[in-house]
Protein backbone atom coordinates (compact mmCIF):
# COMPACT_ATOMS: atom_id res chain seq x y z
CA UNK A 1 22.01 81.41 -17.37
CA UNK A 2 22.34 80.70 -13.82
CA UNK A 3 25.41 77.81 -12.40
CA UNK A 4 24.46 76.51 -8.84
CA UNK A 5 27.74 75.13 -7.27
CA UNK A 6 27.43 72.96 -4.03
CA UNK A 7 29.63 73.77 -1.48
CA UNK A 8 30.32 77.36 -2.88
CA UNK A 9 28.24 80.40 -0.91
CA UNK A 10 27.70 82.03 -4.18
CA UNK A 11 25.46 82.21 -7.28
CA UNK A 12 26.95 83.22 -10.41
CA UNK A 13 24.14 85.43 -12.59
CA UNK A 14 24.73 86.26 -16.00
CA UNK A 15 24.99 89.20 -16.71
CA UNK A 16 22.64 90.07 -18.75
CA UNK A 17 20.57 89.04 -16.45
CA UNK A 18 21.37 91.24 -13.96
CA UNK A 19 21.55 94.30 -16.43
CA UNK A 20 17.61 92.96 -17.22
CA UNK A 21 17.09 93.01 -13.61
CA UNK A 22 19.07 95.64 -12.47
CA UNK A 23 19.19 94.59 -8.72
CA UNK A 24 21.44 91.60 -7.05
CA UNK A 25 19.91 88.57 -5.68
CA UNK A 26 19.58 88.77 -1.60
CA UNK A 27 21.64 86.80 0.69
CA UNK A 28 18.78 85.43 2.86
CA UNK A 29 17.98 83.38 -0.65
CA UNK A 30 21.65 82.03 -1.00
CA UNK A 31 20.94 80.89 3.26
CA UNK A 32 17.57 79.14 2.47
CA UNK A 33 19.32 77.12 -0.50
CA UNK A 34 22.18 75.90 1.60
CA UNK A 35 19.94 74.44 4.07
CA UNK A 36 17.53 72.68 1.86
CA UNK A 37 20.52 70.99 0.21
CA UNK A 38 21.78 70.01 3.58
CA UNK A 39 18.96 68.67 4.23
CA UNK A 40 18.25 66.24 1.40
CA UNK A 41 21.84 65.15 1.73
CA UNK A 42 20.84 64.55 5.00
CA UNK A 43 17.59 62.20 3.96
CA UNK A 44 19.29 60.25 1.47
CA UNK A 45 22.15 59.32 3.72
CA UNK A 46 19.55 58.09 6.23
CA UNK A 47 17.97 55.89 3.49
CA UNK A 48 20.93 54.67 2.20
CA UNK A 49 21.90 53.30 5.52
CA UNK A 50 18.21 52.25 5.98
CA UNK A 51 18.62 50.06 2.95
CA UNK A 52 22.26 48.94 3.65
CA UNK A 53 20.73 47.89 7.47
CA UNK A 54 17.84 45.90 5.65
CA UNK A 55 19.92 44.40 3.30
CA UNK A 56 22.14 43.07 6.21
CA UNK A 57 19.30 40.30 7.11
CA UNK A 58 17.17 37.76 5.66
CA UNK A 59 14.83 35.14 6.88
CA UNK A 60 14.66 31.32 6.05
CA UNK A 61 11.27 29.43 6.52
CA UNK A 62 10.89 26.22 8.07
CA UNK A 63 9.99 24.51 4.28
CA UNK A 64 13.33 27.02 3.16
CA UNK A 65 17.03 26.22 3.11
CA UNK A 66 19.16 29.12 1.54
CA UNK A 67 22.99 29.22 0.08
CA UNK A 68 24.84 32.24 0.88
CA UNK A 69 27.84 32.70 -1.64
CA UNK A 70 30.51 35.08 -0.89
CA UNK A 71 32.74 35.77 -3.65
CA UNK A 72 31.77 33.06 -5.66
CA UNK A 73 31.88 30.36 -2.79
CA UNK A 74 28.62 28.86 -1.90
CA UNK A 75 27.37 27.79 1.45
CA UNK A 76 23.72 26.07 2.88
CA UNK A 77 22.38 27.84 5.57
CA UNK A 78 19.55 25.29 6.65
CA UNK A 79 18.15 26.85 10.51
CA UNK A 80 15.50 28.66 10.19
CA UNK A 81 15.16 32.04 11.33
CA UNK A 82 16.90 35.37 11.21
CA UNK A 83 20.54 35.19 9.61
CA UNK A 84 22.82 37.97 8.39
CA UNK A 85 24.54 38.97 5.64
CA UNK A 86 27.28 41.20 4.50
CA UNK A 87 25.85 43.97 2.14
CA UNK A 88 27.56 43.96 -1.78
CA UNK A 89 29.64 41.16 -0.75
CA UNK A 90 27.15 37.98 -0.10
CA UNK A 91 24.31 37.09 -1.90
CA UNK A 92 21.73 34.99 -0.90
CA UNK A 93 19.28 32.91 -2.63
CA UNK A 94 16.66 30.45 -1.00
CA UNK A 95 15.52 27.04 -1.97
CA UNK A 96 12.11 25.34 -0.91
CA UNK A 97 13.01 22.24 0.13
CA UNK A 98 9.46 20.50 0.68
CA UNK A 99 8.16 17.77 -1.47
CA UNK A 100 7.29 18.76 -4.92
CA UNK A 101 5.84 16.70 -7.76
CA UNK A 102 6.17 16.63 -11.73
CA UNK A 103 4.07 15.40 -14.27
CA UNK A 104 5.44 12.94 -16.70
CA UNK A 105 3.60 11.77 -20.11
CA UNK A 106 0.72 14.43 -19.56
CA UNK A 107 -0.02 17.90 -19.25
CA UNK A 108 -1.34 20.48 -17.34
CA UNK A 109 -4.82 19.60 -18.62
CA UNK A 110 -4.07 15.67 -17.82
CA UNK A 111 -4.02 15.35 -22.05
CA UNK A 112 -1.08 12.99 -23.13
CA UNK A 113 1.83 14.04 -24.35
CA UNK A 114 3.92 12.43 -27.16
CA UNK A 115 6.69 11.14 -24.34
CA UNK A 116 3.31 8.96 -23.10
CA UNK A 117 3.80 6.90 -26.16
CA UNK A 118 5.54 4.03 -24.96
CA UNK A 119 6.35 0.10 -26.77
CA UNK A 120 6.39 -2.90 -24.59
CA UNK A 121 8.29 -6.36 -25.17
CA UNK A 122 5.75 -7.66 -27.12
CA UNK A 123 6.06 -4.96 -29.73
CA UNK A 124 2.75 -3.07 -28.31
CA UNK A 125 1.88 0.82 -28.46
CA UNK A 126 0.71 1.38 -24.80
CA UNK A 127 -0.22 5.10 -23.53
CA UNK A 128 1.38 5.12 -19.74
CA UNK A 129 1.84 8.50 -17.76
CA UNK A 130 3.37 9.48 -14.49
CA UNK A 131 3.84 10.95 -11.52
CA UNK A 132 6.86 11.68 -9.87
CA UNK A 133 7.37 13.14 -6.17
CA UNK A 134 10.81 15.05 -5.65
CA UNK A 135 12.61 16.87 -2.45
CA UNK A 136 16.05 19.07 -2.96
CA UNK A 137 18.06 18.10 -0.51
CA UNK A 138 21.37 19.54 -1.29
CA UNK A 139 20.44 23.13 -1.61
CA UNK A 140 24.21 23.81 -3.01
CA UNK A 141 24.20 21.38 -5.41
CA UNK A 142 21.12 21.72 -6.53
CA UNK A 143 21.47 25.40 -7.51
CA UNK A 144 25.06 24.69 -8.98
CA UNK A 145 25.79 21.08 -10.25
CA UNK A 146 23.27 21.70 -13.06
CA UNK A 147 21.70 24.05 -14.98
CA UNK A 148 17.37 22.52 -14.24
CA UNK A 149 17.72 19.82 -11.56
CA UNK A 150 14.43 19.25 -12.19
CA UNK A 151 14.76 19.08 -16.22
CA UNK A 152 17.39 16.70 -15.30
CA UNK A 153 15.13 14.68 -13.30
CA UNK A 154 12.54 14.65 -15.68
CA UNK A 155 14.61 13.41 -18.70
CA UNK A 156 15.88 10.46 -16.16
CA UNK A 157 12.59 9.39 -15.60
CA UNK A 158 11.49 9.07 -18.92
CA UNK A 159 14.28 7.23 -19.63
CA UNK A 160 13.75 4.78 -16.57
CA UNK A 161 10.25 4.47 -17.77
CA UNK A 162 11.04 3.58 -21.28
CA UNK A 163 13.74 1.11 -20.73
CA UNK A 164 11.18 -0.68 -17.63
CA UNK A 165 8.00 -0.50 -19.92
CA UNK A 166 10.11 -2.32 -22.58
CA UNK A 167 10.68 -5.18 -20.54
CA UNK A 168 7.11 -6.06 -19.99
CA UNK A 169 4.79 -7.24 -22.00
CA UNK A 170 1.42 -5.11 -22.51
CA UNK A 171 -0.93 -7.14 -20.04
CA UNK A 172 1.63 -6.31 -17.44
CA UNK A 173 1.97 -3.01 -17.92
CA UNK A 174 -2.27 -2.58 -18.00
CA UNK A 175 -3.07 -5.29 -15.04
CA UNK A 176 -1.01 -7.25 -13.55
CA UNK A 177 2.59 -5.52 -13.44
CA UNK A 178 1.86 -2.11 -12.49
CA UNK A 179 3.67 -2.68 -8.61
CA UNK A 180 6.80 -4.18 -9.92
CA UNK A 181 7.07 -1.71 -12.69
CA UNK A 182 6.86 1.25 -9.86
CA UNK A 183 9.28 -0.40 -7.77
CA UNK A 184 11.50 -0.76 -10.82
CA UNK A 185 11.71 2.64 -12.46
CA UNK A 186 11.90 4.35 -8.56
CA UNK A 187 15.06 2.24 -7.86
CA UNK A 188 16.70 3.39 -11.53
CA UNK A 189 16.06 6.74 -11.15
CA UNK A 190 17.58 6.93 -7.45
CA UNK A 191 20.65 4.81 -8.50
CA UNK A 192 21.43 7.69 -11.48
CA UNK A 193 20.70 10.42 -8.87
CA UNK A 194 22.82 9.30 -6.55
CA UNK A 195 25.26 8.67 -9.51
CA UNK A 196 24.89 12.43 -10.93
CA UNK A 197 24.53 13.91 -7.49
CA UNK A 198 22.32 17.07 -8.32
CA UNK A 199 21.13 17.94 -5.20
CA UNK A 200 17.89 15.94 -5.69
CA UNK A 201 15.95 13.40 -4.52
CA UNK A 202 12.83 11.20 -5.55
CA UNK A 203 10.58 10.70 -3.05
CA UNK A 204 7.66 8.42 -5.30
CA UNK A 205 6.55 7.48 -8.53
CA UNK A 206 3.62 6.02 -9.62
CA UNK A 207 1.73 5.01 -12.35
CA UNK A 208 -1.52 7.61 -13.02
CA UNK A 209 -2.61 5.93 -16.16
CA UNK A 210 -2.16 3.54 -18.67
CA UNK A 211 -4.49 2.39 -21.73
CA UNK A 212 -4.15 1.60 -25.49
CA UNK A 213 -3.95 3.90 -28.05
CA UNK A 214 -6.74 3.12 -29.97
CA UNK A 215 -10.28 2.32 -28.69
CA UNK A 216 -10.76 -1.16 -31.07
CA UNK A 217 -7.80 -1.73 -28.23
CA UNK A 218 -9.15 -0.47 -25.72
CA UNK A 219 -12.35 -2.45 -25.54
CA UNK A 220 -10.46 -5.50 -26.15
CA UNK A 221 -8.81 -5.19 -23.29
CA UNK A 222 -10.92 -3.97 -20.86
CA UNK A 223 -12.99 -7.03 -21.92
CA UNK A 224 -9.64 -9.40 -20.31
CA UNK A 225 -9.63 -7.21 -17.34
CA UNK A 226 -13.31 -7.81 -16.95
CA UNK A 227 -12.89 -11.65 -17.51
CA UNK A 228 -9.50 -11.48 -14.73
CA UNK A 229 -12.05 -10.02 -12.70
CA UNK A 230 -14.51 -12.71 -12.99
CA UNK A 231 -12.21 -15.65 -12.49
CA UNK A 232 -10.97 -13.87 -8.83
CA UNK A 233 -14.50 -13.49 -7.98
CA UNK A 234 -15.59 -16.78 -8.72
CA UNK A 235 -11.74 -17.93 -6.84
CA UNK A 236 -12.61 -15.77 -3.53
CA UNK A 237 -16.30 -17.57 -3.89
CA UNK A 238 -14.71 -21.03 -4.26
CA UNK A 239 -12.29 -20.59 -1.41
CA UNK A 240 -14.93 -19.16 0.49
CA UNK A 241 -16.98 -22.05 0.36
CA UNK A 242 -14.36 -24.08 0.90
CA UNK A 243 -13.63 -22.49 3.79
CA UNK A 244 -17.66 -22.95 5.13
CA UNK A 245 -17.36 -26.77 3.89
CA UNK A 246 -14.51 -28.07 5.68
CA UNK A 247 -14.93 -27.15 9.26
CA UNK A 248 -18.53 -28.99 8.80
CA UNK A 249 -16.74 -32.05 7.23
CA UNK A 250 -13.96 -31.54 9.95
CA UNK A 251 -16.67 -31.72 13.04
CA UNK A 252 -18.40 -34.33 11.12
CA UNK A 253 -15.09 -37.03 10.65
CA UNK A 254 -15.02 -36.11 14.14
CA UNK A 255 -18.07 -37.12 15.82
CA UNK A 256 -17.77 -40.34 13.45
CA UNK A 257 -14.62 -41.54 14.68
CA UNK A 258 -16.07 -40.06 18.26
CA UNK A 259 -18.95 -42.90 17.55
CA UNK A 260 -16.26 -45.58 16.24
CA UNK A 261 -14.63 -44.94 19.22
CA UNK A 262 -17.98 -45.39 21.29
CA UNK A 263 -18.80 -48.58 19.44
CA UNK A 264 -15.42 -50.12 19.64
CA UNK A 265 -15.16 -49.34 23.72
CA UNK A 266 -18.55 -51.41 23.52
CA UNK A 267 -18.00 -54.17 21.95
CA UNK A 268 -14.61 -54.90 23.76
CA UNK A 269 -16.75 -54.14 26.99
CA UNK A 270 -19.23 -56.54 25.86
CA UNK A 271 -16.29 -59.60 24.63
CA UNK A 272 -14.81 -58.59 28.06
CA UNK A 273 -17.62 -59.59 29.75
CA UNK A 274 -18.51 -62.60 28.05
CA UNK A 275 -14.65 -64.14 28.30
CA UNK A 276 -15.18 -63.13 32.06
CA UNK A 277 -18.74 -65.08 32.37
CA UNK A 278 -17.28 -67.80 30.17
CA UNK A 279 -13.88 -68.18 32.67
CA UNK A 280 -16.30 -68.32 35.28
CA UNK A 281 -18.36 -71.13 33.90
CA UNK A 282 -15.53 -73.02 32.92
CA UNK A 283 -13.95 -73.13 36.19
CA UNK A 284 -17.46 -74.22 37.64
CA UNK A 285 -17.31 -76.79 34.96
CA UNK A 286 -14.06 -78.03 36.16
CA UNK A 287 -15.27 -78.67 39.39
CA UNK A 288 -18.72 -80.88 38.64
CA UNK A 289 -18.61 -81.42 34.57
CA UNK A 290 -21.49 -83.90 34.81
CA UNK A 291 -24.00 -81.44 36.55
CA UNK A 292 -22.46 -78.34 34.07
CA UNK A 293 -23.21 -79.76 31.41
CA UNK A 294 -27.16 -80.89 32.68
CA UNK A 295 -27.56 -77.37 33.69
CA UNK A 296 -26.24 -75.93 30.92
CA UNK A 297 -28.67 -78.37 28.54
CA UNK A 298 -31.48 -77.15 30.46
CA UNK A 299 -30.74 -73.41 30.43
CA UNK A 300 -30.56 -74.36 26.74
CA UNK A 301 -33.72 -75.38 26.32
CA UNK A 302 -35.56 -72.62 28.85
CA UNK A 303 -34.30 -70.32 25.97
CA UNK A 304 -35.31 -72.49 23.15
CA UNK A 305 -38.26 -74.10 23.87
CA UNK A 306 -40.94 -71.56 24.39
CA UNK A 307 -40.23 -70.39 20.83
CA UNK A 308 -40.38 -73.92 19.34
CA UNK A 309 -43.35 -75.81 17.48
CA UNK A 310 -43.36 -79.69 17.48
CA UNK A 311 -44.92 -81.51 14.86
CA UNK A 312 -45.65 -84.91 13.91
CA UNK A 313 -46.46 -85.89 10.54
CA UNK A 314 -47.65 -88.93 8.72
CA UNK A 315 -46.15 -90.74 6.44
CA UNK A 316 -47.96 -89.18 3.43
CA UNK A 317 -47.77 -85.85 4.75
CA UNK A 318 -50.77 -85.39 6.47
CA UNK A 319 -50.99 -83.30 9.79
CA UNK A 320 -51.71 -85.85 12.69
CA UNK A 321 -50.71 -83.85 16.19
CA UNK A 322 -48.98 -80.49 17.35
CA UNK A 323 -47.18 -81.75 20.37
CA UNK A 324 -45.45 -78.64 21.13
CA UNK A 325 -45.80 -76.08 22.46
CA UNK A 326 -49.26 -77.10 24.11
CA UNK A 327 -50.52 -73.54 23.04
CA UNK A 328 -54.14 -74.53 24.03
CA UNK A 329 -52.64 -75.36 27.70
CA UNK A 330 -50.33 -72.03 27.84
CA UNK A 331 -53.48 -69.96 26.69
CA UNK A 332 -55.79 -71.94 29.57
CA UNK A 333 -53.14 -71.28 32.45
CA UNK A 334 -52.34 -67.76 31.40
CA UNK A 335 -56.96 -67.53 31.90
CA UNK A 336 -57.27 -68.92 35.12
CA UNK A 337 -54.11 -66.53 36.43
């Protein structure tokens, strides 16, 4: 049996051996050994400092934040970039810190789950799933305050959706509500992060679905949304007419009271005009009443005489002579002109 022993310049041969033999091993064979040991000490001290010098560094991304502890004591490293590390002693573990979404009431093939089963106010089974948009964005924390941040987060929202859903009554929750009910449950959830203080943070949550549980349901329902849908279209029709009508009506009060106005500037023009052409009679009156009043007769009768038959009649009734106006006469002057 042979016994190699580093940093000996022998080789021990058994005897036997060497009786079998007969002949010693050479020296040049001891030489060659030495070397080639030398040697691969030689390599694997070069990789061991190889992996000790790549060891000493680590990157962080721009969507990365990392925590270096050091015997047991965490710290964030948040630059990106190069950043070194003592070998054995720190350890180093990185965190994506971009926005990051979980599902909540379905699964990965968008089938509902049981925690989609959901009761409103008015005692109704309602199927309502989630969406929920999260950042970390205390790296530390996140990796050390709990066990699953993000199991945490889950089993807050589910509880925020539960207690909101059950203070709504089932056309809410399908039509009407669905706004409110978001801004709701997001508030909740942030006030029992902040509360907990897990390193996380919601960015949104929103409502993907939500429907009956049975079709019978279903059907009845969409039927109210359809007949909602109705009334606001007739509604936006209405107001649209409206909205045609009354700038016609408007322009048409206007021009009326713009013809009322017309009228009334008129008349008074007109009543004007006649006080003033009365006033000026009168004071022509005042000054010769006698020959006023003859003028005024006869003016009176240019304007009422040419329009004005005469007759005399008989006693009994019979016709006896037109006397005026001497139509016969008018007729025989107007010829001879």
């Amino acid at each position: 049996m042979i016994n190699l022993h580093f940093g000996k310049n022998y080789r021990e041969v058994n005897p036997e051996e060497q009786g079998m033999s007969g002949r010693k091993p050479k020296p040049e064979r001891k030489h060659r050994f030495q070397k080639t040991k030398k040697a691969g000490l030689v390599v694997l001290g070069i990789v061991l400092v190889l992996l000790l010098a790549n060891s000493c560094w680590f990157t962080i991304k721009e969507e990365e934040q990392a925590v270096v502890c050091t015997f047991g004591t965490p710290k964030a490293v948040t630059d990106p970039g190069l950043h070194f590390k003592i070998p054995l002693i720190q350890t180093v573990t990185k965190v994506n810190t971009t926005i990051q979404g979980i599902a909540v009431g379905y699964d990965s093939d968008e089938e509902y789950t049981d925690e989609a089963m959901m009761i409103t106010s008015d005692y109704n089974f309602i199927q309502v799933d989630f969406y929920a948009e999260y950042r970390i964005s205390d790296p530390v924390k996140a990796l050390y305050a709990s066990e699953d941040p993000v199991d945490v987060l889950d089993n807050i929202a589910q509880n925020c959706i539960r207690t909101t859903i059950g203070s709504y009554n089932v056309d809410a929750v399908l039509t009407t509500g669905k706004n409110e009910i978001q801004a709701n449950i997001k508030q909740m959830i942030m006030d029992k992060l902040e509360k907990y203080d897990i390193g996380i943070q919601l960015v949104s949550i929103s409502i993907q679905d939500a429907q009956p549980p049975t079709t019978e349901v279903m059907t009845a329902f969409k039927a109210v949304e359809t007949a909602k849908q109705g009334k606001e279209t007739a509604l936006n029709n209405a107001n649209k007419y409206r909205n045609e009508q009354i700038p016609q009506a408007k322009a048409e009060a206007d021009k009326i009271l713009q013809d009322a106005e017309a009228q009334k500037e008129s008349r008074i023009n007109e009543a004007e005009g006649q006080a003033s052409r009365f006033n000026s009679m009168y004071e022509e009156y005042i000054k010769y009443p006698s020959i006023t009043k003859q003028r005024m007769f006869y003016e009176t009768m240019e304007d009422i005489l040419p329009d004005m038959k005469v007759i005399i009649e008989g006693a009994n009734g019979s016709q006896i002579q037109q006397l005026l106006p001497l139509d016969s006469f008018n007729t025989a002057e107007a010829t001879e002109e």
